[in-house]
N, C-alpha and C. Protein backbone atom coordinates (compact mmCIF):
# COMPACT_ATOMS: atom_id res chain seq x y z
N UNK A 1 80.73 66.03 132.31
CA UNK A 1 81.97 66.58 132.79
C UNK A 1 81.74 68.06 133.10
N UNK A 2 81.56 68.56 134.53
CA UNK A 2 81.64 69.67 134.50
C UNK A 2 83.08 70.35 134.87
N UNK A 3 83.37 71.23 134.29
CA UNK A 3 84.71 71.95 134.28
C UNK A 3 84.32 73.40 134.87
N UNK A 4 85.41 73.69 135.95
CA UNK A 4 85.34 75.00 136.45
C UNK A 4 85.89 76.21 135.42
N UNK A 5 85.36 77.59 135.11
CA UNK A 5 86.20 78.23 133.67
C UNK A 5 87.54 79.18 134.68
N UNK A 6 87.46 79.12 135.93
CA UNK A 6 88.48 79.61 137.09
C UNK A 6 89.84 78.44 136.21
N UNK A 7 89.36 77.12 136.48
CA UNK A 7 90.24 75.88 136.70
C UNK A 7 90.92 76.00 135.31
N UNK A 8 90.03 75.80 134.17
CA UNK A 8 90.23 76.29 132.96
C UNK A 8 91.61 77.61 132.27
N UNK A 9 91.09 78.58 133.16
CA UNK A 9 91.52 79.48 132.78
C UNK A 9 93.55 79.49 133.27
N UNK A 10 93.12 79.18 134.76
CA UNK A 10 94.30 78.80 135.62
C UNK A 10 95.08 77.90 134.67
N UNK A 11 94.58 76.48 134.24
CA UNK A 11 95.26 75.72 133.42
C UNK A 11 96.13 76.21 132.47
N UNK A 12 94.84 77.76 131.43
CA UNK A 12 95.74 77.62 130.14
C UNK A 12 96.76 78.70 130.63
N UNK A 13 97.01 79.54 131.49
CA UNK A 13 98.36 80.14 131.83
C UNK A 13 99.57 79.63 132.09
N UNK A 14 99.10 78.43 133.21
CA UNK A 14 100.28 77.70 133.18
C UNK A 14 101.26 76.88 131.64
N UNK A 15 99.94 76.70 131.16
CA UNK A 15 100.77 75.93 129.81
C UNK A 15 101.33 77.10 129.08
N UNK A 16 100.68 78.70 128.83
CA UNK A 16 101.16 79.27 128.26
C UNK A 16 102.65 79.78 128.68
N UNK A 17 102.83 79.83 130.25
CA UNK A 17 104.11 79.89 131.14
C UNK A 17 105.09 78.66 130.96
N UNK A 18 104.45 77.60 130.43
CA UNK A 18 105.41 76.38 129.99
C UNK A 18 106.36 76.51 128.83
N UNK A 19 105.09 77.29 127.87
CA UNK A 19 105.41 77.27 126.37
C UNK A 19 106.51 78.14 126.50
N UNK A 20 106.58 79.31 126.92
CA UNK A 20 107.64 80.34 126.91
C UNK A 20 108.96 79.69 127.90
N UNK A 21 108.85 78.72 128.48
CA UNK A 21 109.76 78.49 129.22
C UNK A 21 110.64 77.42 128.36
N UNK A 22 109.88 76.81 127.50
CA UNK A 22 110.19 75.81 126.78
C UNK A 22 110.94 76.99 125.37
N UNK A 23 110.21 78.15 125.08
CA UNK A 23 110.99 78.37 123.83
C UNK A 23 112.62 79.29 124.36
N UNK A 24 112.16 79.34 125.81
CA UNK A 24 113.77 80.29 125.93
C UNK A 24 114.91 78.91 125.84
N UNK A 25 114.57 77.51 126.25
CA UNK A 25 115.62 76.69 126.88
C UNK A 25 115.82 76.26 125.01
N UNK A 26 114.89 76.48 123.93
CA UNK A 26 115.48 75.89 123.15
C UNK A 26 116.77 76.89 122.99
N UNK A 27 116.53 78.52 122.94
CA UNK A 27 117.73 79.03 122.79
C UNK A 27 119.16 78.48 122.92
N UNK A 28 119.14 77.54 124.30
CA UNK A 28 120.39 77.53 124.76
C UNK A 28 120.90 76.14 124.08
N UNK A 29 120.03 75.18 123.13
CA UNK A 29 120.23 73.74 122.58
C UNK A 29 121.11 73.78 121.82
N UNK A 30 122.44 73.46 121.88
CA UNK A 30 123.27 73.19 120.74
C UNK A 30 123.45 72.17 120.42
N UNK A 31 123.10 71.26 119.06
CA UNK A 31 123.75 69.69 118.97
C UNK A 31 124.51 69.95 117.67
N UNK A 32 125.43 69.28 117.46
CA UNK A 32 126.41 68.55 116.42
C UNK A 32 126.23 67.54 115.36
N UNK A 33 125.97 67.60 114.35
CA UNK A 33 126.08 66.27 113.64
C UNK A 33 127.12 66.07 112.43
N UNK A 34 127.44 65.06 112.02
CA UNK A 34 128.61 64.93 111.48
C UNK A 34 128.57 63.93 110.56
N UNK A 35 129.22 63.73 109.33
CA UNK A 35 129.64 63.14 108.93
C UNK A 35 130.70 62.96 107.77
N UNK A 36 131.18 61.73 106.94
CA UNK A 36 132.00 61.30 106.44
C UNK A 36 133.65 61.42 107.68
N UNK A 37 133.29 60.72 108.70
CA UNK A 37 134.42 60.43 109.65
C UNK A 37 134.55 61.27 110.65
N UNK A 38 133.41 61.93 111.02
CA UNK A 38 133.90 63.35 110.99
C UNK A 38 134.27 64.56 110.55
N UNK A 39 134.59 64.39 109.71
CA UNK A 39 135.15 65.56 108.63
C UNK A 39 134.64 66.35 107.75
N UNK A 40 132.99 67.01 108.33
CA UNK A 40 132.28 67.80 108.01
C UNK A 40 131.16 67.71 109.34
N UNK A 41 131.28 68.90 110.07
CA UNK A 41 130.50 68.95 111.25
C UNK A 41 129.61 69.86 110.94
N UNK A 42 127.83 69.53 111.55
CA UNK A 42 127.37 70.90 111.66
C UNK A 42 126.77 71.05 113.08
N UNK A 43 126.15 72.49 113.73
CA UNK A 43 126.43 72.76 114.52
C UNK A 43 124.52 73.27 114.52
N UNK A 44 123.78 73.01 115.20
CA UNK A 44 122.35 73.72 115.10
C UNK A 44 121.85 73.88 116.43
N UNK A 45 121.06 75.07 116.86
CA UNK A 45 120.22 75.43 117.57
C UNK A 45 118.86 74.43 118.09
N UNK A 46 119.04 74.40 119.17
CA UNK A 46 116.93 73.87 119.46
C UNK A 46 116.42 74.27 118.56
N UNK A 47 116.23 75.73 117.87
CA UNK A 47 115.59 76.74 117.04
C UNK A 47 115.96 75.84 115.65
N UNK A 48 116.51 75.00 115.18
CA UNK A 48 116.73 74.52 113.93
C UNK A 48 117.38 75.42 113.22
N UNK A 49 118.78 76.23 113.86
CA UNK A 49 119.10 77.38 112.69
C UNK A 49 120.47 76.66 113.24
N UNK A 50 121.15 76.79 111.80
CA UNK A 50 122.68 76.23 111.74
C UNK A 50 123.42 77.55 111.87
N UNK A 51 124.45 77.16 113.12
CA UNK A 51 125.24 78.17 113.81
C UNK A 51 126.65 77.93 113.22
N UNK A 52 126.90 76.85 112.57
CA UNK A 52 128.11 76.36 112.55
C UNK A 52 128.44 75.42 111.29
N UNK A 53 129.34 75.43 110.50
CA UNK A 53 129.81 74.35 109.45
C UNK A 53 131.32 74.60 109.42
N UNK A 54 131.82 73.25 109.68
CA UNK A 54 133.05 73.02 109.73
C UNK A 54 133.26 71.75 108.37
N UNK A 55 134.46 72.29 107.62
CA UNK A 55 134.31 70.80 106.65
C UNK A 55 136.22 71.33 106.69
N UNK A 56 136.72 69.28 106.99
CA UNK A 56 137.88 69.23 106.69
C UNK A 56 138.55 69.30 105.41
N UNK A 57 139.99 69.92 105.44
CA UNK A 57 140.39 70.77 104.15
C UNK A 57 140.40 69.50 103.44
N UNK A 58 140.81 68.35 103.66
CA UNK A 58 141.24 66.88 103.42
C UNK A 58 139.64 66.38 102.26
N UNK A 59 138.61 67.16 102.60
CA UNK A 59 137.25 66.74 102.23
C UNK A 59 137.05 67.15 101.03
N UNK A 60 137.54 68.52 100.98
CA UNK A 60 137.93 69.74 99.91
C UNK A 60 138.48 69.16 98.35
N UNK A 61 139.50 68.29 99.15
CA UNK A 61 140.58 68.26 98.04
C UNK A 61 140.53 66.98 97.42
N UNK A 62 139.56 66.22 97.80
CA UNK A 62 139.40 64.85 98.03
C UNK A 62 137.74 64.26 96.88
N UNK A 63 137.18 65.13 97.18
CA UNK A 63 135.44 64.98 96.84
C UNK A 63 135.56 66.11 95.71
N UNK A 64 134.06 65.43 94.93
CA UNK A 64 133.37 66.50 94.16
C UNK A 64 132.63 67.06 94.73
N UNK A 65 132.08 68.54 94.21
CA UNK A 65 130.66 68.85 94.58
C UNK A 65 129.97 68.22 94.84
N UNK A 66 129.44 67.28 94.65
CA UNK A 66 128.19 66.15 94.33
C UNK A 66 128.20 65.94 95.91
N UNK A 67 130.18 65.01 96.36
CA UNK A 67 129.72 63.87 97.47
C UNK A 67 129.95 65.35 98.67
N UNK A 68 130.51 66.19 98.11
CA UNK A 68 130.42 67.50 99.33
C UNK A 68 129.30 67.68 99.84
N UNK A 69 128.24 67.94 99.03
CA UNK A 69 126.89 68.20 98.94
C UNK A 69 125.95 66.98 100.25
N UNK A 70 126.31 66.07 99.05
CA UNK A 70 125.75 64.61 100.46
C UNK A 70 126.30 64.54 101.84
N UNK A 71 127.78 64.88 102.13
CA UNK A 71 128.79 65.09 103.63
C UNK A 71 127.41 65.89 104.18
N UNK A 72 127.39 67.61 103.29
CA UNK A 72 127.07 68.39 104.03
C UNK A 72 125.14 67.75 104.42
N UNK A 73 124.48 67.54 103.71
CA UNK A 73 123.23 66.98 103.69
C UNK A 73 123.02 66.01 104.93
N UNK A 74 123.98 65.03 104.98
CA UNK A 74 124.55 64.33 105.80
C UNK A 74 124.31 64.74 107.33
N UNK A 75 125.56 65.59 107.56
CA UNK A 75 125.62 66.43 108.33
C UNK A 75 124.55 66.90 108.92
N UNK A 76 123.64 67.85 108.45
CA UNK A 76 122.74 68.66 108.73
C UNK A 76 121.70 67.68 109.29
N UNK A 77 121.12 66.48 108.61
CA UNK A 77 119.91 65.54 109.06
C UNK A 77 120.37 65.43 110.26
N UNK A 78 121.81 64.48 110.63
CA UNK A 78 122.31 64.17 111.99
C UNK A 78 121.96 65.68 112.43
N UNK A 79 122.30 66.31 112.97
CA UNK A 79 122.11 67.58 113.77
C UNK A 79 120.89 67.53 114.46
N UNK A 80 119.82 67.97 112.87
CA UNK A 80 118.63 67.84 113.39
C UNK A 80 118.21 66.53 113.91
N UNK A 81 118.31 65.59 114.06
CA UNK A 81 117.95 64.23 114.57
C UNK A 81 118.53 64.47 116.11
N UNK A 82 119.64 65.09 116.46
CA UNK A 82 120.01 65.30 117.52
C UNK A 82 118.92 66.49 118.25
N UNK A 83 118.85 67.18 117.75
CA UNK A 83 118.01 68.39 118.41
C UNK A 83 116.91 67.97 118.16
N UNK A 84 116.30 66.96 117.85
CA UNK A 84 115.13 66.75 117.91
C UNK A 84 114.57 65.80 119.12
N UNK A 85 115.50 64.91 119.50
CA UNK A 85 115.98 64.18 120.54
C UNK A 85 116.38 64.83 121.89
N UNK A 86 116.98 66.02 121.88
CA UNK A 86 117.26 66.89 122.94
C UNK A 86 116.04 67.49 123.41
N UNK A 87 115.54 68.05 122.49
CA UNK A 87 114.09 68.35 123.10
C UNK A 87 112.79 67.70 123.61
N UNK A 88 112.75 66.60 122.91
CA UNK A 88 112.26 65.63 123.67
C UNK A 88 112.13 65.19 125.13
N UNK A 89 113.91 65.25 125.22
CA UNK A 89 114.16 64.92 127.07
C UNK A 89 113.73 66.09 127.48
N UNK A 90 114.57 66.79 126.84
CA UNK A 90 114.43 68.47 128.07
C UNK A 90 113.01 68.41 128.38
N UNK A 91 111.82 68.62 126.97
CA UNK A 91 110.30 68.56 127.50
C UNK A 91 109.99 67.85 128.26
N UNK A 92 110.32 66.59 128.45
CA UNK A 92 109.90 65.57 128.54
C UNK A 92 109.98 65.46 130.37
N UNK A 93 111.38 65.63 130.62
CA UNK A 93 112.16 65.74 131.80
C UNK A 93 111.96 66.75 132.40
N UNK A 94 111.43 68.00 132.19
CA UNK A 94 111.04 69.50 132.67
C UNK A 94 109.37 69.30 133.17
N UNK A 95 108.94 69.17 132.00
CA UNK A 95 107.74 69.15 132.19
C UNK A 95 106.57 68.38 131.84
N UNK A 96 106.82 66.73 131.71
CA UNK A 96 106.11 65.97 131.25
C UNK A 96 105.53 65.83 129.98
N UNK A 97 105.79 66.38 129.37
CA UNK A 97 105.04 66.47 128.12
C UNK A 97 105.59 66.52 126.76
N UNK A 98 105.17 65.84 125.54
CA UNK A 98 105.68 65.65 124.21
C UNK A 98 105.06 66.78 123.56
N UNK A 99 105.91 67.14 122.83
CA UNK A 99 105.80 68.22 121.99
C UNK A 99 105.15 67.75 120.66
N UNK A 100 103.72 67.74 120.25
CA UNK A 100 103.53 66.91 118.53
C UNK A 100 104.37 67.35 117.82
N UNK A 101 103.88 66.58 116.69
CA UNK A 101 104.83 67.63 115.13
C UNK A 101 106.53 67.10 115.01
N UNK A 102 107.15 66.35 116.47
CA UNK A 102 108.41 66.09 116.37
C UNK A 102 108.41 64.69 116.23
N UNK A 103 107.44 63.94 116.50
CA UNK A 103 107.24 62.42 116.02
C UNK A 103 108.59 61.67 116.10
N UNK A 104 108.82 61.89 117.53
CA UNK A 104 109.96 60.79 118.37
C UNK A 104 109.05 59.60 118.96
């Protein structure tokens, strides 16, 4: 296999121009996940950082710590399962390619 280090080199810019293109669009990823009916939402970034927790007052007054804890736990997996899925397409659909490490 001979490889040109021009062709090479050309290659790894473009991917490095991918990579940065890929970490600005996670900026803009917001998904939702939710549970017990709804009535504890969370709210996360492409970036995996939670922007958002909403829990109904009804959940409050209703639950212990314990099943609060599981809503919110709950919650948070869905999210990430969503943003993990979003990025997938976006990569996927942008620019052909799977991202390792996210094991969709």
């Amino acid at each position: 296999m001979n490889m040109n280090p021009y062709d090479l080199m050309n290659n790894l810019n473009n991917l490095q121009q991918q990579a940065k293109e890929i970490q600005e669009k996670l900026k803009t990823i917001k998904c939702e996940g939710t549970s017990g009916l709804d009535m504890v939402k969370v709210t996360m970034s492409g970036e995996f950082q939670v922007s958002e927790i909403k829990i109904d007052p009804k959940v409050l007054e209703a639950s212990t710590p314990a099943m609060l804890e599981v809503l919110l736990a709950s919650a948070v997996n869905s999210a990430s399962a969503k943003v993990k899925t979003k990025i997938k397409e976006e990569t996927q659909n942008a620019y052909g390619i799977n991202i390792p490490g996210l094991n969709l």
